[in-house]
Protein backbone atom coordinates (compact mmCIF):
# COMPACT_ATOMS: atom_id res chain seq x y z
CA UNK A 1 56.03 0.39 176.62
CA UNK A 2 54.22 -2.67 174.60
CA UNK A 3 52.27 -0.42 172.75
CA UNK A 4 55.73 1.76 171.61
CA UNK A 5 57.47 -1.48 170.93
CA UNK A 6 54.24 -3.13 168.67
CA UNK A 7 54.24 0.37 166.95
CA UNK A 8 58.02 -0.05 166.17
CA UNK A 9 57.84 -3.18 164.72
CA UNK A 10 55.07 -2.85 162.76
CA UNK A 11 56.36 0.19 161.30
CA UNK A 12 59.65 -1.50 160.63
CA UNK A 13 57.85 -4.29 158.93
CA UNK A 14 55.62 -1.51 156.89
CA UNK A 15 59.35 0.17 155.59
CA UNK A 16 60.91 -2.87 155.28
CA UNK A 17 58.58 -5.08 153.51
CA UNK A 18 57.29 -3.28 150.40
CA UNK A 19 61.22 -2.67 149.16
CA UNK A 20 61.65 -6.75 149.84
CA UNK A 21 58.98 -7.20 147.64
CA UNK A 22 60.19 -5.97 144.55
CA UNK A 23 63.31 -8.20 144.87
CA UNK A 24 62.84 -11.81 142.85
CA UNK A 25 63.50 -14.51 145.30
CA UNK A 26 67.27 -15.31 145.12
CA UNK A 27 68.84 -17.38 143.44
CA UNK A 28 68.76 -21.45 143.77
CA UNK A 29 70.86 -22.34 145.99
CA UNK A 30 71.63 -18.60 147.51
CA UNK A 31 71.20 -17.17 151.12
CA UNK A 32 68.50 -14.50 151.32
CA UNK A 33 69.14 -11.13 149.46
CA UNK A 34 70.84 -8.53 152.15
CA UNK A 35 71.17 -5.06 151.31
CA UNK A 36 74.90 -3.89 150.51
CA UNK A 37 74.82 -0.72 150.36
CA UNK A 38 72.50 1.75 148.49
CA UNK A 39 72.70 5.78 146.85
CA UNK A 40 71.46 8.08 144.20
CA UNK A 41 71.95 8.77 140.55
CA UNK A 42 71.56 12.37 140.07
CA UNK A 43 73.30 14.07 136.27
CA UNK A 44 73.49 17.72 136.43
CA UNK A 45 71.72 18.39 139.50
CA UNK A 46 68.69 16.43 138.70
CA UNK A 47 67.75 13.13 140.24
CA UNK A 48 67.49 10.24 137.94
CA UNK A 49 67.05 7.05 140.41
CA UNK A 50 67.74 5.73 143.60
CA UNK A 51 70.11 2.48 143.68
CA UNK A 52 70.24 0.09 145.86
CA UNK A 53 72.71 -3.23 146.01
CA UNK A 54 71.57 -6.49 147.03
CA UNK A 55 73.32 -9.27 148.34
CA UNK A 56 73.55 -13.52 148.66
CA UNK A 57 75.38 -14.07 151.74
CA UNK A 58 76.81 -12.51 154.55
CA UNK A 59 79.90 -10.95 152.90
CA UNK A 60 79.75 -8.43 149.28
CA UNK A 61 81.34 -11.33 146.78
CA UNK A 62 81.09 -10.02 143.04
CA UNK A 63 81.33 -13.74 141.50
CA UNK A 64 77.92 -14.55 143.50
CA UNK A 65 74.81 -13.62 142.82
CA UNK A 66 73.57 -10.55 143.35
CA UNK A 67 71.11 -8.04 142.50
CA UNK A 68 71.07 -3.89 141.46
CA UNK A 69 67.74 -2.29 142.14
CA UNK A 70 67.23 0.99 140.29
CA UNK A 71 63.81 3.07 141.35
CA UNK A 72 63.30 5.75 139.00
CA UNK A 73 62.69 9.63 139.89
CA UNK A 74 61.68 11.00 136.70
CA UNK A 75 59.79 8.97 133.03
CA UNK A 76 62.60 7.41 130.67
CA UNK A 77 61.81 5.70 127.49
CA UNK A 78 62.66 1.82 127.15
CA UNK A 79 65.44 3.87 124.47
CA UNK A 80 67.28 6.01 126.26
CA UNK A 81 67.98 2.69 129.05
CA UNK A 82 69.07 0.86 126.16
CA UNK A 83 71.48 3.50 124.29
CA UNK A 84 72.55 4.88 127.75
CA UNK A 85 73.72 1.11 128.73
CA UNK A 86 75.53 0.47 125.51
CA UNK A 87 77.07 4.44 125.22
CA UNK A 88 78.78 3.34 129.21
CA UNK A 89 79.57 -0.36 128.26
CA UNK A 90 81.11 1.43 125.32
CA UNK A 91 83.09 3.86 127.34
CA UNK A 92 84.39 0.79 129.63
CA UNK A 93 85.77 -0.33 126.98
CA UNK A 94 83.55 -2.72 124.67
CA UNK A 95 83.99 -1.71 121.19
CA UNK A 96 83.04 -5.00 118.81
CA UNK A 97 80.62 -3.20 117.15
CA UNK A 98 78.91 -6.79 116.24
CA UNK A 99 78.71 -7.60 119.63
CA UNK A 100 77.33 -4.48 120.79
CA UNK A 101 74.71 -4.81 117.96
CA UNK A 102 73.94 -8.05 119.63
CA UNK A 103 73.74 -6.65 123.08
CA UNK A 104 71.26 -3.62 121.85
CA UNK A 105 68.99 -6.18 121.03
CA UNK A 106 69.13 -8.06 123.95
CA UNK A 107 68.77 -5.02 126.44
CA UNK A 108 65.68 -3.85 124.02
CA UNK A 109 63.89 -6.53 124.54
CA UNK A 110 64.43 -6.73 128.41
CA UNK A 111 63.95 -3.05 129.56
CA UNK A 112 60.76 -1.47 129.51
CA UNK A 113 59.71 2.44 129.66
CA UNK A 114 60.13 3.52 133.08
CA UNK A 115 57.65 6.23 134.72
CA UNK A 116 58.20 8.08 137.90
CA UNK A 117 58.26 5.70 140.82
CA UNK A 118 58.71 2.39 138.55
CA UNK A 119 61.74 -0.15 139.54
CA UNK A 120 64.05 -2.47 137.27
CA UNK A 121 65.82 -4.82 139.59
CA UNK A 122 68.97 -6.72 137.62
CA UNK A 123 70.17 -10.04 139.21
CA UNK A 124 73.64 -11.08 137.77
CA UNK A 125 74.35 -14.53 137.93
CA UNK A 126 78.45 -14.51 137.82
CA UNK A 127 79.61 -16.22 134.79
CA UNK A 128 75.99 -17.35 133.47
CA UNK A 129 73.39 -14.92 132.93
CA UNK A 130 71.29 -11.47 133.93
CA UNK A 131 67.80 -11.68 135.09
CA UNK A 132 65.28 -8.50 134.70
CA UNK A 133 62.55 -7.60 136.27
CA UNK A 134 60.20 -4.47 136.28
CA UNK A 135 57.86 -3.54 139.23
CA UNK A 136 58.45 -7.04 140.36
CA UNK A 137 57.23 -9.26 137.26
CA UNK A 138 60.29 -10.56 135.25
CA UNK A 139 60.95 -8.82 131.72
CA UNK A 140 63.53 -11.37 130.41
CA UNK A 141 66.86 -13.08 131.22
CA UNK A 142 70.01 -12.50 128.96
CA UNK A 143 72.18 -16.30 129.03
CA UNK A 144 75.23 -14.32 128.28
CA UNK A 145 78.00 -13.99 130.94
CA UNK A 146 79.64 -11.15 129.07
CA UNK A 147 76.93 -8.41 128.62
CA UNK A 148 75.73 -9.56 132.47
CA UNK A 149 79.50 -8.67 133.67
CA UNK A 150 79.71 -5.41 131.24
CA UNK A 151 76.12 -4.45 132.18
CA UNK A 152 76.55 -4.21 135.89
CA UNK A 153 79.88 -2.79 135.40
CA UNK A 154 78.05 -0.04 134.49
CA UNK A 155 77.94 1.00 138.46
CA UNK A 156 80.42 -1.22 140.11
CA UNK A 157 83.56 -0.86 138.09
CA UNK A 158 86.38 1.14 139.69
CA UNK A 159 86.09 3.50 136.45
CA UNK A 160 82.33 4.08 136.24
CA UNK A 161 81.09 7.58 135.48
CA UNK A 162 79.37 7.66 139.26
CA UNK A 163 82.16 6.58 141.52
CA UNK A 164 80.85 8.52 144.57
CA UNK A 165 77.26 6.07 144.18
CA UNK A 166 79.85 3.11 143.68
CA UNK A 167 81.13 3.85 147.07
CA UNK A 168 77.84 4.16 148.26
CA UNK A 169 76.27 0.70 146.40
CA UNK A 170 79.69 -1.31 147.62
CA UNK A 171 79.58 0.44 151.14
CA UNK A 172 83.56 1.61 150.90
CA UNK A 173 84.26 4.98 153.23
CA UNK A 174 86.90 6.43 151.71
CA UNK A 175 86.39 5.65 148.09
């Protein structure tokens, strides 16, 4: 019976701690990231990543912090993240087309080229900022509290293109 339960935990630990490690630690001042809720992206059949929501706290709050972990199925250039982020901030309703300039540029220089297997993990700071980071090591931050909102918005607005992986990310039956 020791041996099952040591052989339990340790595989626990093995599943558990590699996805822990691609999280940044969390925020000053936060409780330790807890997972929300978690889903996957899939566009016509094919699967594009597998999301996962991360928490500060013991309760889903969206003006704390909290971070979106995206680990990609298939290769997508540094780009297509960028376009496809401004074409859905766009569609939410964003249409300052200096702005969104300004927010191109931003994203460009935070997202890398993903390949097969690769994560991006966003941590939006409510009201302040968006931290990146890819395969674990930090890519930038963006110090503006309106792409950070319309960026995550992306997946947890009620009228984002993927409401069924909303649900899923935000844990709501029913949705």
């Amino acid at each position: 019976m020791k041996t099952l339960l040591l052989a339990l935990a340790v595989s626990t630990c093995l599943f558990i701690g590699p996805v822990q490690a691609r999280l940044p630690p969390p925020i000053q001042d936060a409780a330790p990231w807890q997972v929300q809720g978690s889903g996957e992206m899939r566009w016509f059949g094919f699967a594009i990543y597998d999301a996962r929501l991360w928490r500060s706290g013991e309760q889903w709050r969206s003006d704390a912090p909290y971070a979106l972990e995206l680990t990609y199925r298939r290769n997508i250039s540094a780009e297509q993240l960028v376009s496809t982020s401004i074409d859905e901030i766009v569609r939410l309703g964003e249409k300052d087309e200096q702005r969104l300039r300004q927010w191109r540029t931003a994203l460009a220089q935070v997202f890398p080229a993903v390949r097969e297997g690769d994560t991006i993990v966003g941590v939006h700071e409510p009201g302040r900022a968006a931290l990146f980071f890819h395969n674990g090591k930090q890519t930038g931050r963006i110090d503006d509290a309106a792409l950070a909102a319309a960026f995550f918005a992306i997946w947890l607005d009620p009228r984002t293109k993927a409401p069924d992986l909303r649900a899923r990310l935000l844990a709501v039956s029913g949705k």
